[in-house]
PDB file of N, CA and C in Angstrom:
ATOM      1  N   UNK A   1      -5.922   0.160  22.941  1.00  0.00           N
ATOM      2  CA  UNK A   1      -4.553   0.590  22.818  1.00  0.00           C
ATOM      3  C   UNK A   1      -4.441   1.527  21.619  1.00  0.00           C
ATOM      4  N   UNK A   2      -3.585   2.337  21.816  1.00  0.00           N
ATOM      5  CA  UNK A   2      -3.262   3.374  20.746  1.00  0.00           C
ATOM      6  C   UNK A   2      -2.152   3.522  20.026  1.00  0.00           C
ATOM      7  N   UNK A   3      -1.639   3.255  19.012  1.00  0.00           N
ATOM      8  CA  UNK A   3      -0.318   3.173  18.656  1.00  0.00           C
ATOM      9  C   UNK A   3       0.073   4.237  17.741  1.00  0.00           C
ATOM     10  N   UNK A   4       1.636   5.480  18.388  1.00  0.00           N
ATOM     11  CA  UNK A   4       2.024   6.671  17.735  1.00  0.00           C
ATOM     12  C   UNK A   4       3.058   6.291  17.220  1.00  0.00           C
ATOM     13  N   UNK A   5       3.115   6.830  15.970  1.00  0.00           N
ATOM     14  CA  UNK A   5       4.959   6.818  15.718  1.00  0.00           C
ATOM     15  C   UNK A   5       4.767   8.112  14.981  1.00  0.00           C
ATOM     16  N   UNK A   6       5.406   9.505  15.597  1.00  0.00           N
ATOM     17  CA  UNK A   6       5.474  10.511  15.700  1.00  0.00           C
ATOM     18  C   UNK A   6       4.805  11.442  15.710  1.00  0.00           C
ATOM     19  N   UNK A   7       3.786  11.793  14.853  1.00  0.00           N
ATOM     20  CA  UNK A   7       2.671  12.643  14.866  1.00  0.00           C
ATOM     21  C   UNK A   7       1.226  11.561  14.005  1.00  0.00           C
ATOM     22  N   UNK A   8       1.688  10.231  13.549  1.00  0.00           N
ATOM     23  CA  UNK A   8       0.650   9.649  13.423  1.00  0.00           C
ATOM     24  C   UNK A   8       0.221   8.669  13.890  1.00  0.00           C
ATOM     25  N   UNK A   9      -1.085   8.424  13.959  1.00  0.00           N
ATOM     26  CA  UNK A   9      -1.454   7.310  14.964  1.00  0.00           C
ATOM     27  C   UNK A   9      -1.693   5.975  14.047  1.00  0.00           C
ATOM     28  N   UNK A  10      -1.801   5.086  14.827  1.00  0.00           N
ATOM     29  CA  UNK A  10      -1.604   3.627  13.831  1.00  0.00           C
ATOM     30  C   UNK A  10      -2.865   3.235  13.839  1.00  0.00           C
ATOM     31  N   UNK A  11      -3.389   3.499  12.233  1.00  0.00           N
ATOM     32  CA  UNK A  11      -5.078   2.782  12.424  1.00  0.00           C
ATOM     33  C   UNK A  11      -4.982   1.495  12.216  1.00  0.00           C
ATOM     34  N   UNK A  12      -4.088   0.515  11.577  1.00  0.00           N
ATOM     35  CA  UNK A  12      -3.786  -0.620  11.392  1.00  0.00           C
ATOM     36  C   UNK A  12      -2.546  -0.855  10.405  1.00  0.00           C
ATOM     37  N   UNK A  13      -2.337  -2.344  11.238  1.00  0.00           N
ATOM     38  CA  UNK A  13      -0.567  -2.582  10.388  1.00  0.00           C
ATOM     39  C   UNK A  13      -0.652  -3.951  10.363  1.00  0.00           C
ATOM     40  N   UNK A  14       0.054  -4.631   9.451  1.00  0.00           N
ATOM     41  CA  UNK A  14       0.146  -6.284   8.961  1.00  0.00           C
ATOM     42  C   UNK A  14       1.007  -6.442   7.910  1.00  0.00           C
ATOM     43  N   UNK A  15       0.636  -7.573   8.037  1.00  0.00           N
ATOM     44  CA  UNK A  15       1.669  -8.418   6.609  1.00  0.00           C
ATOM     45  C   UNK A  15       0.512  -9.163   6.005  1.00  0.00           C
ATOM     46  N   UNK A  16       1.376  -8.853   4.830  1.00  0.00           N
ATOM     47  CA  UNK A  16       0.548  -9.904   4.026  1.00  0.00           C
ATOM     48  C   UNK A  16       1.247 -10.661   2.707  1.00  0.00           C
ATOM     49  N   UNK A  17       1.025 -11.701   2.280  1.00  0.00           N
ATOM     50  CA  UNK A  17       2.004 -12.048   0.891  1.00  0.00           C
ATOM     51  C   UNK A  17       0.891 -12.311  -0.055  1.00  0.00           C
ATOM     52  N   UNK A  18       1.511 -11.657  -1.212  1.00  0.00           N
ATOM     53  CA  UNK A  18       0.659 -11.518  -2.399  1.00  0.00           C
ATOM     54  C   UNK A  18       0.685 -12.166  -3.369  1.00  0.00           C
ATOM     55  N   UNK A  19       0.019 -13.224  -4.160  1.00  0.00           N
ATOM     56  CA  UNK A  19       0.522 -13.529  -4.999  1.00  0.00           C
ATOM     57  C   UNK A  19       0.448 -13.782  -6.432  1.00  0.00           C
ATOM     58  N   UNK A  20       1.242 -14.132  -7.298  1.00  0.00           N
ATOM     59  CA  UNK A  20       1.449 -13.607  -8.386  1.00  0.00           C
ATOM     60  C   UNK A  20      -0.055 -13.410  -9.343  1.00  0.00           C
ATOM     61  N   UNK A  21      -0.018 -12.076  -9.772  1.00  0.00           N
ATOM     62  CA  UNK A  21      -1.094 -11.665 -10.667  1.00  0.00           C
ATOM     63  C   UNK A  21      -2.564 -11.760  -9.613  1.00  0.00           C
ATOM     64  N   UNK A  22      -2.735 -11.303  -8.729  1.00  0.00           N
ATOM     65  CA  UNK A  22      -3.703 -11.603  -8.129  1.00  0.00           C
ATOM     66  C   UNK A  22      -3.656 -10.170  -7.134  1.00  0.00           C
ATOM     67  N   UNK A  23      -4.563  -9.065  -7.783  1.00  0.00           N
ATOM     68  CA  UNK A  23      -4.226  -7.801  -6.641  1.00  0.00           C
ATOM     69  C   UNK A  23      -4.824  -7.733  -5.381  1.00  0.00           C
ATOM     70  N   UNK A  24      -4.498  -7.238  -3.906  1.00  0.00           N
ATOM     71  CA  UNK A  24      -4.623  -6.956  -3.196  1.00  0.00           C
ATOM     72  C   UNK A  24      -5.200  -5.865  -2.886  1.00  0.00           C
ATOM     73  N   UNK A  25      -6.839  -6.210  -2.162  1.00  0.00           N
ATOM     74  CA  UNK A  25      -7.654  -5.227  -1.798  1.00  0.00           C
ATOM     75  C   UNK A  25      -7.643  -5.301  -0.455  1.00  0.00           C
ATOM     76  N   UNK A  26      -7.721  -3.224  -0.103  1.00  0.00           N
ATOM     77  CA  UNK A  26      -8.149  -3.337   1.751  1.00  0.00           C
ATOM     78  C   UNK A  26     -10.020  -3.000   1.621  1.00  0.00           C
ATOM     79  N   UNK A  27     -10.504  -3.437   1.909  1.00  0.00           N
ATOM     80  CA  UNK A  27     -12.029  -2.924   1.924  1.00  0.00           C
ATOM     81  C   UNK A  27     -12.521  -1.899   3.317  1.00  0.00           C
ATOM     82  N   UNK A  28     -12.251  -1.178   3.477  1.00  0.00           N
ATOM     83  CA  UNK A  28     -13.288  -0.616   4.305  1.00  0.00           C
ATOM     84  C   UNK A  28     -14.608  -0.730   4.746  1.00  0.00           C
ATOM     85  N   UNK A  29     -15.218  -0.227   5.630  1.00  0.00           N
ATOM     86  CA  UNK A  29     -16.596  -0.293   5.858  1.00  0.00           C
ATOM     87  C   UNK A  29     -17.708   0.412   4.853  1.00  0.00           C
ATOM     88  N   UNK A  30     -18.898  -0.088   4.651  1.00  0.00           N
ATOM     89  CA  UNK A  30     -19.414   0.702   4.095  1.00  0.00           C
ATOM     90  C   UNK A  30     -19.592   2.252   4.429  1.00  0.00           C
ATOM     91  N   UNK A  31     -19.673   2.498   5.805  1.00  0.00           N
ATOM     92  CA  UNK A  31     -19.687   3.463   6.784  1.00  0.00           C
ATOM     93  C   UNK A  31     -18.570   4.129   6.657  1.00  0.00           C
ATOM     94  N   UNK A  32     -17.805   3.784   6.081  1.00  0.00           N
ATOM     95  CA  UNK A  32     -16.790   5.147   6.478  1.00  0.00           C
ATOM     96  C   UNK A  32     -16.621   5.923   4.988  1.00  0.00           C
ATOM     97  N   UNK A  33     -17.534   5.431   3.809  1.00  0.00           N
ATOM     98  CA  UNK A  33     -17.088   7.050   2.929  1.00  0.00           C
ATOM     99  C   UNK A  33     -15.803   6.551   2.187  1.00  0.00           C
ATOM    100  N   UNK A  34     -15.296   5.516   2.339  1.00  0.00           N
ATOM    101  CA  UNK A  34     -13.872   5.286   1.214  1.00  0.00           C
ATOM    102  C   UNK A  34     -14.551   4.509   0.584  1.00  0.00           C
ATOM    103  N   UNK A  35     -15.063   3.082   0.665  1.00  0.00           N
ATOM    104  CA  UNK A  35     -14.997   2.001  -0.358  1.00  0.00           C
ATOM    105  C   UNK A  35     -13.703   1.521   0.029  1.00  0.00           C
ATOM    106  N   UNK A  36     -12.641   0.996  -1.192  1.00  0.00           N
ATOM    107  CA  UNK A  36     -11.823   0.196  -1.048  1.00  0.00           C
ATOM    108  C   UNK A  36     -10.556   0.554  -1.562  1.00  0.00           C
ATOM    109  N   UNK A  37      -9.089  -0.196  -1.276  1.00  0.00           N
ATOM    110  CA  UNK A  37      -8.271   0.283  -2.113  1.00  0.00           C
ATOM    111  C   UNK A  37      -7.189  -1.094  -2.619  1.00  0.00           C
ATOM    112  N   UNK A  38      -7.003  -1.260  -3.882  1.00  0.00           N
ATOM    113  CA  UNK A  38      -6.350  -1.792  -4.413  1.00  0.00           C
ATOM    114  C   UNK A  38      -4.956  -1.586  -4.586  1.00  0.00           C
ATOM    115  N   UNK A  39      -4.075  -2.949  -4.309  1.00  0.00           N
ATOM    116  CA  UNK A  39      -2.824  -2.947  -4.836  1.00  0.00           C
ATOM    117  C   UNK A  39      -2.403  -3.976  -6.270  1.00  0.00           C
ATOM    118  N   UNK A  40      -1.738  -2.839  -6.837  1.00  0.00           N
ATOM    119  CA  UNK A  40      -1.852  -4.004  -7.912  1.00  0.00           C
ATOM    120  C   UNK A  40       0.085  -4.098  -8.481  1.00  0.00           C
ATOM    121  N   UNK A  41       0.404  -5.344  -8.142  1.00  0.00           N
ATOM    122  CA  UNK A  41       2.026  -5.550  -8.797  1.00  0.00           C
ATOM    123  C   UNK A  41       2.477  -5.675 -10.117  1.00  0.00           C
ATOM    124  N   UNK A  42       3.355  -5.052 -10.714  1.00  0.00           N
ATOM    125  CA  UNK A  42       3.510  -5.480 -12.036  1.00  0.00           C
ATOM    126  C   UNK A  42       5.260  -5.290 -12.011  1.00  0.00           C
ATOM    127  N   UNK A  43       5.508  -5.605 -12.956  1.00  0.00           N
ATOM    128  CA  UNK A  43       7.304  -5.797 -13.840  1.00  0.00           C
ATOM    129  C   UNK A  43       7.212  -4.959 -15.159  1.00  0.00           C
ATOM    130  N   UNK A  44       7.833  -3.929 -15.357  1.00  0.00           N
ATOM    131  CA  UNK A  44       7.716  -2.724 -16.254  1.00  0.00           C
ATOM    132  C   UNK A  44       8.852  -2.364 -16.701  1.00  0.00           C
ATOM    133  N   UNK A  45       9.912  -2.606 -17.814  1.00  0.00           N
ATOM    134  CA  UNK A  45      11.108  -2.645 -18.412  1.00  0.00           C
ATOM    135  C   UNK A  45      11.059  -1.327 -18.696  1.00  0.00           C
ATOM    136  N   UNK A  46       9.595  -0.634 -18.743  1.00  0.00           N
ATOM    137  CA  UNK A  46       9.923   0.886 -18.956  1.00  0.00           C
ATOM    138  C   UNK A  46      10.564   1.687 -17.905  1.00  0.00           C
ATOM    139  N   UNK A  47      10.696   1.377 -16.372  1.00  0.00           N
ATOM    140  CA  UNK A  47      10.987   2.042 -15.386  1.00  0.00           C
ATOM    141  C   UNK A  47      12.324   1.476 -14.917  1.00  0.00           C
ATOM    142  N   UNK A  48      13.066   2.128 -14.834  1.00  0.00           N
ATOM    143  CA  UNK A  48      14.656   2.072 -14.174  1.00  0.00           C
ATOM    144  C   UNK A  48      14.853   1.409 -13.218  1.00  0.00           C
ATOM    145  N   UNK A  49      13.785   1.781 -12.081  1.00  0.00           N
ATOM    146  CA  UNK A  49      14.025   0.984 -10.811  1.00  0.00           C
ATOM    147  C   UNK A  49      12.215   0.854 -10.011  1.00  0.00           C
ATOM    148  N   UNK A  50      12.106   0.574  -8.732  1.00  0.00           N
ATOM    149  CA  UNK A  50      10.662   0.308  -8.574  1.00  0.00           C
ATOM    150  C   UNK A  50       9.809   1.745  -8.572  1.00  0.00           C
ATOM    151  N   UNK A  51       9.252   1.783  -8.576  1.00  0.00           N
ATOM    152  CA  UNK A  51       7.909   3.338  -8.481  1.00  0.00           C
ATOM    153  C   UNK A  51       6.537   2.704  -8.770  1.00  0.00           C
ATOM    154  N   UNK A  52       5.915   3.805  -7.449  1.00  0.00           N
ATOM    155  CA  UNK A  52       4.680   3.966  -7.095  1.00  0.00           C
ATOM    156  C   UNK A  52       3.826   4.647  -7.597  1.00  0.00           C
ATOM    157  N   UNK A  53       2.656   4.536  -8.648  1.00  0.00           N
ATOM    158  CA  UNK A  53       1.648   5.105  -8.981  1.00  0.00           C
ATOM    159  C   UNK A  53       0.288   5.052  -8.382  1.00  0.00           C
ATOM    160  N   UNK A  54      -0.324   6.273  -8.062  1.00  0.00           N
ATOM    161  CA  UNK A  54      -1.567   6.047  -7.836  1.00  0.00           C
ATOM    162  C   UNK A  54      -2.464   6.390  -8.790  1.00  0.00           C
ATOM    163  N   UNK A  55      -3.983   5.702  -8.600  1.00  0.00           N
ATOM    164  CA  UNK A  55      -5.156   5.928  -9.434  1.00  0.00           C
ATOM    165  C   UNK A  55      -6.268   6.501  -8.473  1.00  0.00           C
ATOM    166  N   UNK A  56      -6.478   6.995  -8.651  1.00  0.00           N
ATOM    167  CA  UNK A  56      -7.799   7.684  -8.159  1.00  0.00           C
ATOM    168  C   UNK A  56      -9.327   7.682  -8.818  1.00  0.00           C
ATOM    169  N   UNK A  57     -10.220   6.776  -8.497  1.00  0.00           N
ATOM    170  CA  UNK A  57     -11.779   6.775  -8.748  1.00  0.00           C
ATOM    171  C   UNK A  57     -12.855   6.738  -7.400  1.00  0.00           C
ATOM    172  N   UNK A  58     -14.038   7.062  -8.156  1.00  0.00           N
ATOM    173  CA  UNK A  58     -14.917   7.127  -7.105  1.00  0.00           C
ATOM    174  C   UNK A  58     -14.922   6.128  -5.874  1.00  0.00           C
ATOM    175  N   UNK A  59     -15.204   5.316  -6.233  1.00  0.00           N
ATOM    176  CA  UNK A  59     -15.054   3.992  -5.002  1.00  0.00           C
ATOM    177  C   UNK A  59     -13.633   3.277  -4.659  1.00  0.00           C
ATOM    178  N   UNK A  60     -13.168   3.304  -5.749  1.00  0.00           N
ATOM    179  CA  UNK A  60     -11.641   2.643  -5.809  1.00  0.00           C
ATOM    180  C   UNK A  60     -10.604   3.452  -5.708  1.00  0.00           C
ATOM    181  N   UNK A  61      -9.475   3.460  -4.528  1.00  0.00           N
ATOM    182  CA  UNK A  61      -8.058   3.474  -5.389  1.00  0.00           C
ATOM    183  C   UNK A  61      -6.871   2.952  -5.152  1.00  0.00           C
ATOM    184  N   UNK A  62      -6.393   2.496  -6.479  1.00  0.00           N
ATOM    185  CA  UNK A  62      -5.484   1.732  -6.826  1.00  0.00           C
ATOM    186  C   UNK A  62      -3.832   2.159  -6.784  1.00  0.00           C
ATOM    187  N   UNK A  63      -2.942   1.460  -6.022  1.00  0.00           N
ATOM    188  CA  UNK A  63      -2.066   1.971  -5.964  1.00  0.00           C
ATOM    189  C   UNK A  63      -1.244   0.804  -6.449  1.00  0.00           C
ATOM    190  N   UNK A  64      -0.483   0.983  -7.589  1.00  0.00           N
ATOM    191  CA  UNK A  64       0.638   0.267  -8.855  1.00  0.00           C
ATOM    192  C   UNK A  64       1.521   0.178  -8.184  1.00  0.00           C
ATOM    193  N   UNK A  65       2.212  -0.733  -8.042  1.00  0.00           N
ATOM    194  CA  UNK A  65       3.552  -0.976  -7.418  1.00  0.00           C
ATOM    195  C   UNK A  65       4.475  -1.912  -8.334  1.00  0.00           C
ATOM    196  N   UNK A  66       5.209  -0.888  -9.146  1.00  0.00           N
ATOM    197  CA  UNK A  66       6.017  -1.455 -10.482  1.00  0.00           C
ATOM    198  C   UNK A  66       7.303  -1.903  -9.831  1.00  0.00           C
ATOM    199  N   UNK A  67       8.045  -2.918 -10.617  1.00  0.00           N
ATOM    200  CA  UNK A  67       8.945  -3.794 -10.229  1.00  0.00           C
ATOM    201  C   UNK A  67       9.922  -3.478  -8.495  1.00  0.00           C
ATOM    202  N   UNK A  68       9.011  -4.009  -8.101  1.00  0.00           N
ATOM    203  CA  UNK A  68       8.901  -4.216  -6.707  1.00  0.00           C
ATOM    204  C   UNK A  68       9.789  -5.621  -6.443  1.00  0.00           C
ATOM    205  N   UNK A  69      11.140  -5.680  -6.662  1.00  0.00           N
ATOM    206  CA  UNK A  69      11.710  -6.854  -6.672  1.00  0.00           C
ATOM    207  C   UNK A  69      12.798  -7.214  -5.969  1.00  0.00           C
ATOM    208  N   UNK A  70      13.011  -6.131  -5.043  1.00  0.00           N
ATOM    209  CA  UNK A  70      13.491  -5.802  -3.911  1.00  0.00           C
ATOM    210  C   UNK A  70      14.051  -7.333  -2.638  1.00  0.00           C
ATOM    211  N   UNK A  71      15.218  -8.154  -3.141  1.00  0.00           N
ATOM    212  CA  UNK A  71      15.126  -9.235  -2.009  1.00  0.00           C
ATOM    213  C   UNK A  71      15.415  -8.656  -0.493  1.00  0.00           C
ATOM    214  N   UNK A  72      15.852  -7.566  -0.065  1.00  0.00           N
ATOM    215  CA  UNK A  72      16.422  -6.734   1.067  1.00  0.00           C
ATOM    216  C   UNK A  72      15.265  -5.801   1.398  1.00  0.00           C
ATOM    217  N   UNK A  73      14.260  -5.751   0.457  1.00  0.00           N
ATOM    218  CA  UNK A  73      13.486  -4.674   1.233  1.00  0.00           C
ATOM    219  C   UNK A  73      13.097  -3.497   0.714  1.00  0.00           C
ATOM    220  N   UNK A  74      11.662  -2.940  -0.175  1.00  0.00           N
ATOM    221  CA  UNK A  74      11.974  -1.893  -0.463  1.00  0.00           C
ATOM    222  C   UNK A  74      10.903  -0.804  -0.074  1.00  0.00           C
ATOM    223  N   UNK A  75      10.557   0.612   0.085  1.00  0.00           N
ATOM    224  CA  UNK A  75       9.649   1.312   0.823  1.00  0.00           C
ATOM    225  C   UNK A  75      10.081   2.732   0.016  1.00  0.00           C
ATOM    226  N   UNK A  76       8.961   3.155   0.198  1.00  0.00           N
ATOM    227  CA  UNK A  76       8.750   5.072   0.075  1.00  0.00           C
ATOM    228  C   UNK A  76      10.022   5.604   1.137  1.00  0.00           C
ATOM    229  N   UNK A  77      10.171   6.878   0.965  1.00  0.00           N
ATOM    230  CA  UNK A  77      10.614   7.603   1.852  1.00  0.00           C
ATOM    231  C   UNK A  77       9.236   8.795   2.896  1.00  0.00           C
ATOM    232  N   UNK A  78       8.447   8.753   2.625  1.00  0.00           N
ATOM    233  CA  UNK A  78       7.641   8.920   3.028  1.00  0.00           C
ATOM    234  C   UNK A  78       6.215   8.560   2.681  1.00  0.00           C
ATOM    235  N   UNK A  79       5.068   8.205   3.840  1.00  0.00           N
ATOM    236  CA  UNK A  79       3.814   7.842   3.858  1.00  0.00           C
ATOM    237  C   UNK A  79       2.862   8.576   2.427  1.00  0.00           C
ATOM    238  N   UNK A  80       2.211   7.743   1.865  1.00  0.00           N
ATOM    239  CA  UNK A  80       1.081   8.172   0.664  1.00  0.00           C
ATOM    240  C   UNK A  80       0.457   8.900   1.291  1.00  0.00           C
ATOM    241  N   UNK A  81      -0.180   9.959   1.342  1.00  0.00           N
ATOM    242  CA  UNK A  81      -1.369  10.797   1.316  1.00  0.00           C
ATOM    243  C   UNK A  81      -2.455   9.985   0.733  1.00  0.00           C
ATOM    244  N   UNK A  82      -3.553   9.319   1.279  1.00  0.00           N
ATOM    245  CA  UNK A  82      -4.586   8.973   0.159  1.00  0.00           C
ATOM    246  C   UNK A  82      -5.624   9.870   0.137  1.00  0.00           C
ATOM    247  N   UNK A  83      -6.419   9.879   1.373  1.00  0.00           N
ATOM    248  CA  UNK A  83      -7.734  10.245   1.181  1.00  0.00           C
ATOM    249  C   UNK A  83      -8.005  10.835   2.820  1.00  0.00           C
ATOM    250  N   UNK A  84      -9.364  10.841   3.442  1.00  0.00           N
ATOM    251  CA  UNK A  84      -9.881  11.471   4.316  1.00  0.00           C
ATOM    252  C   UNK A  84     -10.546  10.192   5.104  1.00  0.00           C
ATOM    253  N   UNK A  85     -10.436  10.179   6.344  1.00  0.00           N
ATOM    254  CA  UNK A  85     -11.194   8.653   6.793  1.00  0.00           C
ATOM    255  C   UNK A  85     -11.045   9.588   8.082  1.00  0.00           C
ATOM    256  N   UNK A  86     -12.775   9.794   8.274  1.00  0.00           N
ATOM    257  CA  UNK A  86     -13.648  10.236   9.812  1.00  0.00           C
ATOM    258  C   UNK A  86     -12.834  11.093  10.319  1.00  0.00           C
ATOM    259  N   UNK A  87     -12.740  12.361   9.187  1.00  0.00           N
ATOM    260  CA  UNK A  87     -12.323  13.591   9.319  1.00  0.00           C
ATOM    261  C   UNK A  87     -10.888  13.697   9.743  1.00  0.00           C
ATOM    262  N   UNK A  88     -10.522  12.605   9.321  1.00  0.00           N
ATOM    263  CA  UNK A  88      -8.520  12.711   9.410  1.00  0.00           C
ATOM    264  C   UNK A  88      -8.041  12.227   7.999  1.00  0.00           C
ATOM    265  N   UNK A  89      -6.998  12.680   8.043  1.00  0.00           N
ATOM    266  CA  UNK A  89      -6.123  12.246   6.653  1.00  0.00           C
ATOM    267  C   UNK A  89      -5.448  10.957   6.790  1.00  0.00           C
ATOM    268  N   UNK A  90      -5.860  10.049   5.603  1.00  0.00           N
ATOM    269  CA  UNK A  90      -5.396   8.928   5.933  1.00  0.00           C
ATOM    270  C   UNK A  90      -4.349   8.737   5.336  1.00  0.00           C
ATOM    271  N   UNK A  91      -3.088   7.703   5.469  1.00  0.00           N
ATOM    272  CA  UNK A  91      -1.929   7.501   4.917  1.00  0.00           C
ATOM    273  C   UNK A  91      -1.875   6.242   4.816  1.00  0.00           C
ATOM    274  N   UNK A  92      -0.860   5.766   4.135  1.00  0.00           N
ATOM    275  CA  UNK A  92      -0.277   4.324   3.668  1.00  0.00           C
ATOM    276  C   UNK A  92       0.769   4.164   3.348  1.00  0.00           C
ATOM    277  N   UNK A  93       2.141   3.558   4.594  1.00  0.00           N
ATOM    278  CA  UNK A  93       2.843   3.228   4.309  1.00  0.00           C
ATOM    279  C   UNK A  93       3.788   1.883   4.029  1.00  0.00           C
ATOM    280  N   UNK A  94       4.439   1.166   3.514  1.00  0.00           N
ATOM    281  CA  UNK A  94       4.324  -0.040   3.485  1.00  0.00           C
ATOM    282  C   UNK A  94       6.047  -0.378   3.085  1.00  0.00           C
ATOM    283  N   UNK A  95       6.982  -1.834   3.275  1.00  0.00           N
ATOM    284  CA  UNK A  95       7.435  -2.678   2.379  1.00  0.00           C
ATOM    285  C   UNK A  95       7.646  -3.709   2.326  1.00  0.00           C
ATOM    286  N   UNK A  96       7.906  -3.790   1.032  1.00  0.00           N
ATOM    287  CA  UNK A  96       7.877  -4.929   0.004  1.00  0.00           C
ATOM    288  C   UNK A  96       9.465  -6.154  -0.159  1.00  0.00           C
ATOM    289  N   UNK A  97       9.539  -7.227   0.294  1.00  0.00           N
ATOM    290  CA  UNK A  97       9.864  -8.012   0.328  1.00  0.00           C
ATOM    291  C   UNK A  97      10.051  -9.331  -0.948  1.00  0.00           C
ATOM    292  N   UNK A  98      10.669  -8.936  -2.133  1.00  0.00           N
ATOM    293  CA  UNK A  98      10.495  -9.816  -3.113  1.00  0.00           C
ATOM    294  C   UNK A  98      11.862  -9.845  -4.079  1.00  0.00           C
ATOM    295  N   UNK A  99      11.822 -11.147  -4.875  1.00  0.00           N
ATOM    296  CA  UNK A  99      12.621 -10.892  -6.125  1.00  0.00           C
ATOM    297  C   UNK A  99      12.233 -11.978  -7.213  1.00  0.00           C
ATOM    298  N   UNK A 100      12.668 -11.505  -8.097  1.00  0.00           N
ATOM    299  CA  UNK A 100      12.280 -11.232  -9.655  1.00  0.00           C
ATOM    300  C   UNK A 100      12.018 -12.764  -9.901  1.00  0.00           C
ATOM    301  N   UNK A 101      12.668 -13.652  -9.521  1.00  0.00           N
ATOM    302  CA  UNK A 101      12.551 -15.537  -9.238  1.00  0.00           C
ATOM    303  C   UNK A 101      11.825 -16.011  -8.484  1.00  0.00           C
ATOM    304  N   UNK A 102      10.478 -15.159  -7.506  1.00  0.00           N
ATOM    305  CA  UNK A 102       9.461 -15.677  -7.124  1.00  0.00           C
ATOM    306  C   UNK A 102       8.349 -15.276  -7.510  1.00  0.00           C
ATOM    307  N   UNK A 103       7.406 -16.026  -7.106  1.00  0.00           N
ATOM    308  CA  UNK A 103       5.821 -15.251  -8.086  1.00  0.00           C
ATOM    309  C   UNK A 103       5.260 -14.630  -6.595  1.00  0.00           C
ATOM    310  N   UNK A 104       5.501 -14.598  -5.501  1.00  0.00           N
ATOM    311  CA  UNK A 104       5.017 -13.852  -4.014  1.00  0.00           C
ATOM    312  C   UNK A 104       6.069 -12.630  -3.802  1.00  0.00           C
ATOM    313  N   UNK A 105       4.920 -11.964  -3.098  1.00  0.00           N
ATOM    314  CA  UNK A 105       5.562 -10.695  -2.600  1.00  0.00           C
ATOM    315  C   UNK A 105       5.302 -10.739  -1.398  1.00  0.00           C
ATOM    316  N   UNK A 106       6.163 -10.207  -0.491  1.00  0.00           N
ATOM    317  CA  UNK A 106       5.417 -10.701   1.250  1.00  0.00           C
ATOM    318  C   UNK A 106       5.351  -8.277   1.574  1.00  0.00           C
ATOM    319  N   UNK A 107       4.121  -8.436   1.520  1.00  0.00           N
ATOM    320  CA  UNK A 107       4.184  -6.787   2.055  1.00  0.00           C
ATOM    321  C   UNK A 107       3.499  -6.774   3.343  1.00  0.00           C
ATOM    322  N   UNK A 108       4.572  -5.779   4.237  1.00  0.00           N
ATOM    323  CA  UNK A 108       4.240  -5.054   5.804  1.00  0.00           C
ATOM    324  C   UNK A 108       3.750  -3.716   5.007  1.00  0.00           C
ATOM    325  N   UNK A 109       2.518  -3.336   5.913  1.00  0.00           N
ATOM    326  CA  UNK A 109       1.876  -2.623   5.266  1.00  0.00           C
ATOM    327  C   UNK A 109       1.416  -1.801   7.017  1.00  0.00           C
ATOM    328  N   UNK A 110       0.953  -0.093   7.155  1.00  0.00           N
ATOM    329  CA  UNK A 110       0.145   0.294   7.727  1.00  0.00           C
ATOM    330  C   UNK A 110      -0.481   0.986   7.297  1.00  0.00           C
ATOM    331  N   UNK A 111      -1.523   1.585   7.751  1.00  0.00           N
ATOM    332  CA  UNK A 111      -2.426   2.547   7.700  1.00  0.00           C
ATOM    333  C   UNK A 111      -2.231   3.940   8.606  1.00  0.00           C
ATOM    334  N   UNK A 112      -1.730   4.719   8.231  1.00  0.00           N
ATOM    335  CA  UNK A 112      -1.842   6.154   9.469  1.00  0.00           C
ATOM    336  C   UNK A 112      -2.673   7.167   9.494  1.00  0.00           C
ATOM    337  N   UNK A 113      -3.182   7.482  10.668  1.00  0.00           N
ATOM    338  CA  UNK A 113      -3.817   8.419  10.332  1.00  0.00           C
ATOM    339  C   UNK A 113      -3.008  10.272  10.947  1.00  0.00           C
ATOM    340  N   UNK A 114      -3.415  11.251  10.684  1.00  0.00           N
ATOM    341  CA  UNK A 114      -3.215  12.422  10.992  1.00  0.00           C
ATOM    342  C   UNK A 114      -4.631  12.892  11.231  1.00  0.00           C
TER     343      UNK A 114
END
């Protein structure tokens, strides 16, 4: 089965709940040339409201997801750009399900490709 939602195709989608202080890795195959990518949650009095940072290294990358505390729900307005996976551009879009009085985050998460 093949799954589109508009011009990208769905390489994989789930849930998952995260929990407190404990980051969330997707691993890839050795075979495909990424390695792995990390999510990592934190609470940051420096930032106004939630925001997304990425890190970029050789094998790893890490994508920060600062006060993510959202009880209704919170998401990008559009898919991450990460990287290249078997000559397509891969994406990551996701949300986050949490607030500030629990130590879990419950994240719907996909993978798209172009």
């Amino acid at each position: 089965m093949i799954i589109r939602c508009g011009d990208y195709e769905v390489l994989e989608s789930g849930s998952v709940t995260a929990l407190k202080d404990c980051p969330l890795e997707f691993i890839f195959s050795a075979d495909s040339g990424i390695g792995h990518f990390k999510i990592v949650f934190a609470d940051d009095p420096a930032y106004d409201g939630p925001a997304v940072n990425v890190e970029r290294a050789q094998t790893c990358i890490t994508i920060h997801m600062v006060n993510a505390n959202n009880a209704f729900g919170g998401c990008p307005d559009e898919p991450f750009e990460l990287c290249e996976y078997n000559g397509r551009r891969l994406f990551f879009t996701f949300r986050i399900y949490a607030s500030a009085s629990t130590k879990e985050k419950l994240l719907h998460y996909t993978w798209l490709l172009l």
